[in-house]
Protein backbone atom coordinates (compact mmCIF):
# COMPACT_ATOMS: atom_id res chain seq x y z
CA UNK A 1 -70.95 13.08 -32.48
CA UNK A 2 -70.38 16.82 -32.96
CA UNK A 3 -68.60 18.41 -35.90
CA UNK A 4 -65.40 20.42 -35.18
CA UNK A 5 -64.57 22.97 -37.91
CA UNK A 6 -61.25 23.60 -38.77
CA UNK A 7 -59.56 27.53 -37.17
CA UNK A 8 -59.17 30.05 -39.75
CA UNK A 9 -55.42 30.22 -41.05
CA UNK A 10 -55.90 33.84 -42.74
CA UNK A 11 -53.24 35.84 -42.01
CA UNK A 12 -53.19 39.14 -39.97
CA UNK A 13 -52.99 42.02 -42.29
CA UNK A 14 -49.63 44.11 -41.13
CA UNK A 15 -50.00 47.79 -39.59
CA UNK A 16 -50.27 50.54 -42.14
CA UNK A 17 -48.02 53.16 -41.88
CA UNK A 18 -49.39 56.87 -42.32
CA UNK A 19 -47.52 58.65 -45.48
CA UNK A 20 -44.56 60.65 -45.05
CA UNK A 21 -45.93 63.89 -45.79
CA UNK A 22 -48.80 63.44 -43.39
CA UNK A 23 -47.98 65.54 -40.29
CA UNK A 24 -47.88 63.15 -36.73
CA UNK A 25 -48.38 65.10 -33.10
CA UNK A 26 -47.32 63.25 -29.75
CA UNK A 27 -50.25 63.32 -27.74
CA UNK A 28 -48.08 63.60 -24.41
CA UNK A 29 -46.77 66.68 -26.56
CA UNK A 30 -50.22 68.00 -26.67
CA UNK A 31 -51.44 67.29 -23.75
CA UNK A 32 -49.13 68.20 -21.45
CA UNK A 33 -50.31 67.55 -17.98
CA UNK A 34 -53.74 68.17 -19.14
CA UNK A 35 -56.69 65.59 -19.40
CA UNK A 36 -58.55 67.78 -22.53
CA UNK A 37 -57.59 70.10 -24.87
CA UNK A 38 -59.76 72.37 -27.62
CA UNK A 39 -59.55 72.06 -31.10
CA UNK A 40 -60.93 75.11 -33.12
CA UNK A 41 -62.23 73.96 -36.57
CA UNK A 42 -63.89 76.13 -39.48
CA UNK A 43 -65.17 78.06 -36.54
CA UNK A 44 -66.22 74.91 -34.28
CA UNK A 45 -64.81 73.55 -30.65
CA UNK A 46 -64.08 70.46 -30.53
CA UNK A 47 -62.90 68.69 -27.21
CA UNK A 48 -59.93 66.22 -27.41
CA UNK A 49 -59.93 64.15 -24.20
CA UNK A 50 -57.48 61.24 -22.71
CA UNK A 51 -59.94 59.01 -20.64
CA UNK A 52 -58.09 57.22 -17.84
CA UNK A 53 -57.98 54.06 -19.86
CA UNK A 54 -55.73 55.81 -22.33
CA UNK A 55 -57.90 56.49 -24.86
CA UNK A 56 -58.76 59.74 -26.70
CA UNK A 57 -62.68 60.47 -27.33
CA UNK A 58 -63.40 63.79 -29.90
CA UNK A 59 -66.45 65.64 -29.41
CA UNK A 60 -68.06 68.91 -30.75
């Protein structure tokens, strides 16, 4: 006889929304028709890239 426990019934925590005052970018607005872009920081590149799943990766 096996044991069946019972499903957890926690509920999903809703989306949080970003604060007003924090500044939002489209990424279609960045992007362009581009794949990648370059992000300059503190003297740094950084590469912002859309992978064909739709996903962005950040690397130095």
């Amino acid at each position: 006889m096996s044991r069946t426990e019972p499903l957890s019934t926690a509920p999903t925590p809703a989306p949080q929304r970003p604060p007003a005052n924090v500044p939002q970018f489209d990424s279609h607005a960045l992007f362009g028709a581009a794949r990648e872009l370059l992000i300059r920081h503190d003297g740094a590149l950084y590469h912002l890239r859309l992978t064909r799943a739709g996903k962005l990766i950040l690397t130095k």
